[in-house]
C-alpha atoms as a PDB file:
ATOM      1  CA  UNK A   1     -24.914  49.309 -76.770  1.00  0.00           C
ATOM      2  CA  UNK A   2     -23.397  46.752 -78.912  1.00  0.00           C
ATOM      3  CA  UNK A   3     -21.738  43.965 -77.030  1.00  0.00           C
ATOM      4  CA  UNK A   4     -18.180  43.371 -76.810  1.00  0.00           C
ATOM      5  CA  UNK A   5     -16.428  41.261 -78.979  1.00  0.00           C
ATOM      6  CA  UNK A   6     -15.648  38.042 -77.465  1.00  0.00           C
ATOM      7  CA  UNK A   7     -11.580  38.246 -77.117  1.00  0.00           C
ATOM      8  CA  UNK A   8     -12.638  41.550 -75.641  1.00  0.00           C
ATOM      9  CA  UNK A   9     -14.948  39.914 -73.027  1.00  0.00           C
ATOM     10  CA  UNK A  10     -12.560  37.285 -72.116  1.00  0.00           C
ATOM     11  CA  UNK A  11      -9.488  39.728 -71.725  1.00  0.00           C
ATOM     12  CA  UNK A  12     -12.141  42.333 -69.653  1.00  0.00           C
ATOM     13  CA  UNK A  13     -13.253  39.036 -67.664  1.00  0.00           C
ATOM     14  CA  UNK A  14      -8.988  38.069 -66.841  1.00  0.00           C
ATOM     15  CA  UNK A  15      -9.054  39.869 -63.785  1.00  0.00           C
ATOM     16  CA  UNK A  16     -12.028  39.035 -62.606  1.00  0.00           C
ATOM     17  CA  UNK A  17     -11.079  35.472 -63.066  1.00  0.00           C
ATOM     18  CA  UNK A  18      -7.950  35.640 -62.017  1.00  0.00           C
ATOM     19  CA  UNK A  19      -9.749  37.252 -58.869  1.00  0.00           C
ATOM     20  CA  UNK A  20     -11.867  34.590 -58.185  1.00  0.00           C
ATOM     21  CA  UNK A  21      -9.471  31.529 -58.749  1.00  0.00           C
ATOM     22  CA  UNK A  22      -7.478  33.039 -56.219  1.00  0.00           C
ATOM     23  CA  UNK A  23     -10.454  33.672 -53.863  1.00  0.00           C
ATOM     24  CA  UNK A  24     -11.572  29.666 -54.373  1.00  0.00           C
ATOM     25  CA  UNK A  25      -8.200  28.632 -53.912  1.00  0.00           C
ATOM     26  CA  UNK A  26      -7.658  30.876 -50.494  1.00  0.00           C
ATOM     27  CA  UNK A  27     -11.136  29.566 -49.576  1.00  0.00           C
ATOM     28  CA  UNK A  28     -10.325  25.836 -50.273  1.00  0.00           C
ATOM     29  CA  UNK A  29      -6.817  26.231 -48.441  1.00  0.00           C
ATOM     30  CA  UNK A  30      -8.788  27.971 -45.796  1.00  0.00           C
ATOM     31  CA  UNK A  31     -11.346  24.777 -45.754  1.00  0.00           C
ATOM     32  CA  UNK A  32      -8.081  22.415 -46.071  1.00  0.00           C
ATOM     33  CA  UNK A  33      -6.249  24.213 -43.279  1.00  0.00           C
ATOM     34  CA  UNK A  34      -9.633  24.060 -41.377  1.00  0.00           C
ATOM     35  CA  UNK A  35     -10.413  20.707 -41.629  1.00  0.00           C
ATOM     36  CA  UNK A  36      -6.787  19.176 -41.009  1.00  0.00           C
ATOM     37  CA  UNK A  37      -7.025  21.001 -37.287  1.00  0.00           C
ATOM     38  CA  UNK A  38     -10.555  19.216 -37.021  1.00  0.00           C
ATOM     39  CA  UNK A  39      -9.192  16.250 -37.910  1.00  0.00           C
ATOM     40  CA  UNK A  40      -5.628  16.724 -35.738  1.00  0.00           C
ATOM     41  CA  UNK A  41      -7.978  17.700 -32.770  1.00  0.00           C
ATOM     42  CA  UNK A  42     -10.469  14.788 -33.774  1.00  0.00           C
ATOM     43  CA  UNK A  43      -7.078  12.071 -33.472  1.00  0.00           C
ATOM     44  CA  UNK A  44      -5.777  13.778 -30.479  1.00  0.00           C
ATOM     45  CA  UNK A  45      -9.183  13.577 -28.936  1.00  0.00           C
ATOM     46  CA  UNK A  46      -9.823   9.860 -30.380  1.00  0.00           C
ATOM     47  CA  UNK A  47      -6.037   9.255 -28.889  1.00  0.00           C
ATOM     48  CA  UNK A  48      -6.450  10.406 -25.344  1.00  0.00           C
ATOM     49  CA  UNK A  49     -10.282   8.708 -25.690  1.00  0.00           C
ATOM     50  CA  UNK A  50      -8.462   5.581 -26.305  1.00  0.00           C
ATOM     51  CA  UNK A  51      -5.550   6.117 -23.750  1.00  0.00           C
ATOM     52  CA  UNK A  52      -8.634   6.940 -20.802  1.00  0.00           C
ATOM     53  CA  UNK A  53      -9.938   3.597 -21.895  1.00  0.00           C
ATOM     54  CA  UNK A  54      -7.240   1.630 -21.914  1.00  0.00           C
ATOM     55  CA  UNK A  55      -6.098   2.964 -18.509  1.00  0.00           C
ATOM     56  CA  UNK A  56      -9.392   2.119 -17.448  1.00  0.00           C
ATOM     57  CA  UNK A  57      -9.392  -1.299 -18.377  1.00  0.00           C
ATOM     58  CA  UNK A  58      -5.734  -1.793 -16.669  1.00  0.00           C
ATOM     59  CA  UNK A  59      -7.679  -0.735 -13.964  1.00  0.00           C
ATOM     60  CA  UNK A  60     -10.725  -3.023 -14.180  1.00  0.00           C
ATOM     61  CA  UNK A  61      -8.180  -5.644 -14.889  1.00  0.00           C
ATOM     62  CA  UNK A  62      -6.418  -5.028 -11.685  1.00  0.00           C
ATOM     63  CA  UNK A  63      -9.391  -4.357  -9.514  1.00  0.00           C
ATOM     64  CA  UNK A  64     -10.323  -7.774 -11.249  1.00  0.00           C
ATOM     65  CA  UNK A  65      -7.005  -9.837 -10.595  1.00  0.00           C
ATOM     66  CA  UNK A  66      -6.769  -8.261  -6.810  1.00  0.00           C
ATOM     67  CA  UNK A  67     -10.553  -9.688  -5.988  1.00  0.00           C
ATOM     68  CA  UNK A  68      -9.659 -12.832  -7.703  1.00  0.00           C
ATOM     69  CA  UNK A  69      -6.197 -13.009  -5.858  1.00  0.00           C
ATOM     70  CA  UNK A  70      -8.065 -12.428  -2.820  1.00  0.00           C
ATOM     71  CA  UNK A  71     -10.736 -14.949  -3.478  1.00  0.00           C
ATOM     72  CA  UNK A  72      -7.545 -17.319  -4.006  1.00  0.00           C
ATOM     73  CA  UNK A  73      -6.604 -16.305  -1.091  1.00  0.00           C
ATOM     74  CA  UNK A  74      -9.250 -16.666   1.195  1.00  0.00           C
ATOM     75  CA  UNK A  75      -9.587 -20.332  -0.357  1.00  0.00           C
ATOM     76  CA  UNK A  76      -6.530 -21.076   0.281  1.00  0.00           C
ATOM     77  CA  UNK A  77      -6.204 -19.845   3.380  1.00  0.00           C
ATOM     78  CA  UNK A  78      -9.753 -21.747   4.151  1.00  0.00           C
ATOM     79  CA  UNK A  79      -7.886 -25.073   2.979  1.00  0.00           C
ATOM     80  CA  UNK A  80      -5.299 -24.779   4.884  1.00  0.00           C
ATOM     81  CA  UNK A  81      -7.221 -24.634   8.186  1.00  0.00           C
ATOM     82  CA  UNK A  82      -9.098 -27.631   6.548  1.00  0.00           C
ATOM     83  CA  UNK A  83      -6.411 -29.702   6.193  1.00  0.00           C
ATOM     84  CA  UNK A  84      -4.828 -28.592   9.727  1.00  0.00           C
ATOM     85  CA  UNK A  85      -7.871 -29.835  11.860  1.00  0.00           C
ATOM     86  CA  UNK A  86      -8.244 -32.795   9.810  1.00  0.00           C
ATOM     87  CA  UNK A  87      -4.336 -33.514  10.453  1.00  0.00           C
ATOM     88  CA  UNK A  88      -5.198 -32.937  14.484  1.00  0.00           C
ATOM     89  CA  UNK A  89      -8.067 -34.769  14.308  1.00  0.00           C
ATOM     90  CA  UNK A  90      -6.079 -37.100  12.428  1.00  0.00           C
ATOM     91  CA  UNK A  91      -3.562 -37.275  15.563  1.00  0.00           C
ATOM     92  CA  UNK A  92      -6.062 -37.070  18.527  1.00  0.00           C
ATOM     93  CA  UNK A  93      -7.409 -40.182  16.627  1.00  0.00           C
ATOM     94  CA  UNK A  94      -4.520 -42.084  16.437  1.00  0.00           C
ATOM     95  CA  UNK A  95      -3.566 -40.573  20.375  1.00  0.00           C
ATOM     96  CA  UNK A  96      -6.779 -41.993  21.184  1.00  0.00           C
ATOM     97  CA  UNK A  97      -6.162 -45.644  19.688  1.00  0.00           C
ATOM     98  CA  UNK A  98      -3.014 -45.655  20.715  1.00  0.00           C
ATOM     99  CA  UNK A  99      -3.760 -45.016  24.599  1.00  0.00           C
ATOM    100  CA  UNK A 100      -6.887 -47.679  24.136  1.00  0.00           C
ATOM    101  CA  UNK A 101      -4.623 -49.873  22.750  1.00  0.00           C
ATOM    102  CA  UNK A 102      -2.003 -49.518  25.745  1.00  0.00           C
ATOM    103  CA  UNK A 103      -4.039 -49.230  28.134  1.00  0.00           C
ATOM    104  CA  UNK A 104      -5.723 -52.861  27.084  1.00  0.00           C
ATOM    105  CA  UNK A 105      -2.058 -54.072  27.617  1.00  0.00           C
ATOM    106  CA  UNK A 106      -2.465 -53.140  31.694  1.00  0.00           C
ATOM    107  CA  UNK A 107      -5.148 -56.432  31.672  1.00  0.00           C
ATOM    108  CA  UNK A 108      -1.644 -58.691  30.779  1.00  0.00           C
ATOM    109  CA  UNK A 109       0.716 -57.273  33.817  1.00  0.00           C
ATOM    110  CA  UNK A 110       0.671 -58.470  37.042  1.00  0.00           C
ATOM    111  CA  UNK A 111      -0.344 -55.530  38.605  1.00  0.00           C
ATOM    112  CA  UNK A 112      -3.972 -55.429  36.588  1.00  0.00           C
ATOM    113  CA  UNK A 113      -6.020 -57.673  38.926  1.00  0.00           C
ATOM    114  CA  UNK A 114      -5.361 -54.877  42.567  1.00  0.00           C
ATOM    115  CA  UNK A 115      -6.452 -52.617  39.633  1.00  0.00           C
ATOM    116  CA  UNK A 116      -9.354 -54.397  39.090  1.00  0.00           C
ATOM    117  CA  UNK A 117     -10.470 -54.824  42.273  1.00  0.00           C
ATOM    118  CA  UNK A 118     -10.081 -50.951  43.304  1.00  0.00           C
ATOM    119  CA  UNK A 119     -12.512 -50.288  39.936  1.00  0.00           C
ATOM    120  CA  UNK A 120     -14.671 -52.765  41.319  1.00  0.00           C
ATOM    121  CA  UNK A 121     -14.862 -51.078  44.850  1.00  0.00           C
ATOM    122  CA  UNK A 122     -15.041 -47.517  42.881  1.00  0.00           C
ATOM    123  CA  UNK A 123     -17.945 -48.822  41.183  1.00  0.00           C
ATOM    124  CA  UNK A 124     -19.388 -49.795  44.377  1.00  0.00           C
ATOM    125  CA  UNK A 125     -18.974 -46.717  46.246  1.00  0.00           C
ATOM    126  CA  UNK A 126     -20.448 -44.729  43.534  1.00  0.00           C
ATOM    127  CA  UNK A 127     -23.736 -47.011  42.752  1.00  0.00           C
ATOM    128  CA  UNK A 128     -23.651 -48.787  46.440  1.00  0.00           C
ATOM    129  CA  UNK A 129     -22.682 -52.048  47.764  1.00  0.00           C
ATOM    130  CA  UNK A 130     -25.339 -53.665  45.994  1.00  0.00           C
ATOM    131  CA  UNK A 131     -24.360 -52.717  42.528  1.00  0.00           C
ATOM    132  CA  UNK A 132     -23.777 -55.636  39.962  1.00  0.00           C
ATOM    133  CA  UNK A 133     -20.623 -55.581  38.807  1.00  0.00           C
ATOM    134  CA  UNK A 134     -18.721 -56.935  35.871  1.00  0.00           C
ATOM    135  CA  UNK A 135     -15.249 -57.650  33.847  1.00  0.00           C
ATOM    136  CA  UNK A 136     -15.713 -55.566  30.108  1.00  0.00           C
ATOM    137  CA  UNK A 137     -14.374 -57.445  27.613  1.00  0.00           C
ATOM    138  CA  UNK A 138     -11.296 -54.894  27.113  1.00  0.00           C
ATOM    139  CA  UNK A 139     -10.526 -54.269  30.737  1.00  0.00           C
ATOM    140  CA  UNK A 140     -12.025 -52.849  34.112  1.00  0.00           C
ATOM    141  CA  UNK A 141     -15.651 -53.035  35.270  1.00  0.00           C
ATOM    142  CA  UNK A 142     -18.889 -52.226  34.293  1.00  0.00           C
ATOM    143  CA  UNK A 143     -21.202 -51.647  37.370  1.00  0.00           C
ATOM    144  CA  UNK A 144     -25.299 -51.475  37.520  1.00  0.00           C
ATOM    145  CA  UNK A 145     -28.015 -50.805  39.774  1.00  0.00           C
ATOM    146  CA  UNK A 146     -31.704 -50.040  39.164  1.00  0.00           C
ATOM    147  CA  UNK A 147     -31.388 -47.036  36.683  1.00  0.00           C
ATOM    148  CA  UNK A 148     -28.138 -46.198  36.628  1.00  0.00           C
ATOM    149  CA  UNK A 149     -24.905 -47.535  35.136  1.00  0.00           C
ATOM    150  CA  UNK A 150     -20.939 -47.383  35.802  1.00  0.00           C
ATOM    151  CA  UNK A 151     -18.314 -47.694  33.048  1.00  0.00           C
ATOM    152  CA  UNK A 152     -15.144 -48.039  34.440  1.00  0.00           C
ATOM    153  CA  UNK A 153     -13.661 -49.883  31.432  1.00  0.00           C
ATOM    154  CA  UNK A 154     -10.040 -49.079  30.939  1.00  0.00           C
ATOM    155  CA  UNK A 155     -11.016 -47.460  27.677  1.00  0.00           C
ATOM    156  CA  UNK A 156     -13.465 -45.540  29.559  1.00  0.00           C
ATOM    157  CA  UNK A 157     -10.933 -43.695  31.826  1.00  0.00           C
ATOM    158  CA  UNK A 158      -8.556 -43.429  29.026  1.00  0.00           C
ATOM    159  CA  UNK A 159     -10.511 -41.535  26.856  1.00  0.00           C
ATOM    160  CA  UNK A 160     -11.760 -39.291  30.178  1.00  0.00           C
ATOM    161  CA  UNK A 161      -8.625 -38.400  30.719  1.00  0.00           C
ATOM    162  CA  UNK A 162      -7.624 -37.621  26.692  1.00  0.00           C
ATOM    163  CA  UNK A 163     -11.208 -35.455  27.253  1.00  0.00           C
ATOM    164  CA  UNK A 164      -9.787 -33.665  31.011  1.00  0.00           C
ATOM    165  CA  UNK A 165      -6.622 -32.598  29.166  1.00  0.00           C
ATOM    166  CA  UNK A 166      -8.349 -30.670  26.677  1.00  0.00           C
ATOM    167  CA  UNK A 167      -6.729 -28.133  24.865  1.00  0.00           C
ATOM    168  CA  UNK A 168      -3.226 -29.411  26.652  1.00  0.00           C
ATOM    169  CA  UNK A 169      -3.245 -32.403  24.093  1.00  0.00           C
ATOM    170  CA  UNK A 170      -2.705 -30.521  20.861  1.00  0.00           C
ATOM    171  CA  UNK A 171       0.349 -29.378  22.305  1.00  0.00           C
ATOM    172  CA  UNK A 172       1.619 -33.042  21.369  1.00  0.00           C
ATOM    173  CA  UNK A 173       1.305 -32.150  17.776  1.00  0.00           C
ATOM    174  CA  UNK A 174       1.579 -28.351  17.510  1.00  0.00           C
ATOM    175  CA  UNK A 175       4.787 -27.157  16.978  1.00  0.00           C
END
């Protein structure tokens, strides 16, 4: 068989051509169309990837900001009660000074040396007549006998009775 002349073979070969153009071309839309849904479904994936994280960190960040508002909080809160017992102390000091210093003034009115002596007898009563007894240097006595001591010092019963009213003082400074 003699082979066919070469505008013969190309004419014979159209078709078949022709054929396989439009094969490749249905098979390269088919890839095309194939992978622009891999890559929409890739995005939509990446997308809602992206959203989950960054509702995740909004979370975090919250979770985050409430402990730290809390820490604040308890801080705060801890300062607060800080500075409120240093303010009472604050006032129970100056209460205490305060009474000290007014009760010192008794030693000026007329009325300090009956005082005076009924100290001195307390003094007595409580360490026995043959306790040594003697002025302190802001008021009342001071009493002594053989291992034992007295102090009846107006500053003495002063601050016994800030200490007897206990709790009952704050309510000079709380509202």
């Amino acid at each position: 068989m003699t082979p066919p002349a070469p505008d013969r073979a190309t004419e014979a070969l159209g078709p078949v051509r022709a054929e396989l153009l439009r094969a490749a071309h249905a098979d390269a839309e088919a890839v095309l169309a194939r992978a622009e849904r891999e890559a929409a479904a890739l995005l939509d994936r990446s997308r809602a990837e992206g959203r989950a994280i960054l509702e995740e960190a909004r979370r975090q960040g919250e979770a985050d900001g409430a402990a730290t508002a809390r820490d604040l909080l308890v801080r705060a809160r801890r300062e607060a009660g800080s500075r409120a017992l240093a303010a009472r102390r604050e006032a129970y000091e100056a209460l205490r000074r305060e009474t000290a210093e007014r009760v010192g003034e008794l030693r000026r009115t007329t009325g300090y040396p009956g005082l005076r002596k009924q100290l001195e007898q307390r003094a007595r009563v409580l360490l026995g007549p043959g306790a040594e007894v003697s002025e302190h240097p802001g008021g009342g006595v001071v009493a002594r006998a053989p291992g034992r001591r007295v102090d009846l010092s107006l500053t003495a019963l002063a601050e016994r009775a800030l200490d007897r009213l206990g709790g009952e003082v704050r309510s000079l400074w709380e509202p």
